[in-house]
Protein backbone atom coordinates (compact mmCIF):
# COMPACT_ATOMS: atom_id res chain seq x y z
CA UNK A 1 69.95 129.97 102.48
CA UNK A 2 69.94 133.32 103.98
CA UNK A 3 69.70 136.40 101.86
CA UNK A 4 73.26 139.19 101.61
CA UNK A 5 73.25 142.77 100.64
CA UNK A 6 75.39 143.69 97.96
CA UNK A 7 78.17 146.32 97.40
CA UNK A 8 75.06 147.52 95.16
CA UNK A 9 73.55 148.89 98.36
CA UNK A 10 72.90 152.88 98.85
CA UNK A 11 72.40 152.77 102.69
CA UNK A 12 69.08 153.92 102.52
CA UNK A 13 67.50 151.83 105.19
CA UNK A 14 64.56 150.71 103.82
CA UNK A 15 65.60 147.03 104.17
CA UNK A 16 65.85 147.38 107.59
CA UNK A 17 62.51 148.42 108.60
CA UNK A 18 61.23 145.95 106.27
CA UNK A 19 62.83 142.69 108.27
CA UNK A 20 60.34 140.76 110.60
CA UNK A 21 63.33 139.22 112.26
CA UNK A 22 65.07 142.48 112.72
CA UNK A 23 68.59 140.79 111.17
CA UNK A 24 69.33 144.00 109.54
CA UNK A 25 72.29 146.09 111.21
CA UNK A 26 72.89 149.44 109.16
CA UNK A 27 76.44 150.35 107.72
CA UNK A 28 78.17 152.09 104.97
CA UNK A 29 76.55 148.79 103.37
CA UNK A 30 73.72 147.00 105.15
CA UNK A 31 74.06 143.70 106.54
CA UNK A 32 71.94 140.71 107.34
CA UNK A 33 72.70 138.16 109.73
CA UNK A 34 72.66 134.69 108.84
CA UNK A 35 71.87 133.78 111.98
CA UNK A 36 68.34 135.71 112.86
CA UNK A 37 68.02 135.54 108.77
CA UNK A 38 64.52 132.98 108.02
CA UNK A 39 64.60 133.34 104.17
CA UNK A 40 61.38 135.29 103.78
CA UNK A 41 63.07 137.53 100.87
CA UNK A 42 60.81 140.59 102.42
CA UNK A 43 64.38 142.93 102.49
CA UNK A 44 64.46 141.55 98.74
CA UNK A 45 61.42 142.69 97.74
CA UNK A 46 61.57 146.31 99.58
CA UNK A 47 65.47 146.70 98.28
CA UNK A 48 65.01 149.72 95.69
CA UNK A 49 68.15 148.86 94.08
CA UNK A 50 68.11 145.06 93.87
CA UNK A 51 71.28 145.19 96.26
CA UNK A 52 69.78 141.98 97.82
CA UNK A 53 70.19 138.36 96.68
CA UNK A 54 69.62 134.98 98.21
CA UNK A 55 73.39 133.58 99.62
């Protein structure tokens, strides 16, 4: 299941650079798609606000 960012997010980006798969698109909240989205949890881990959780 794929991961989603939160209303917890801050928009900082970090996320984003993170992704292998690049299914990050920036936003007044980030947002992965579930469709480039392979589960690796690496936006997880870099999230410095625990805004993302598995889906």
């Amino acid at each position: 299941m794929a991961y989603k960012i939160t209303e917890d997010c801050a928009a900082c980006g970090t996320c984003a650079g993170e992704c292998p798969m690049g299914a990050i698109s920036a936003g007044d909240i980030y947002k992965i798609d579930p469709n480039v989205c392979t589960d690796c949890g690496t936006c997880a881990d870099a999230c410095p606000v625990g805004a993302i959780v598995q889906g």
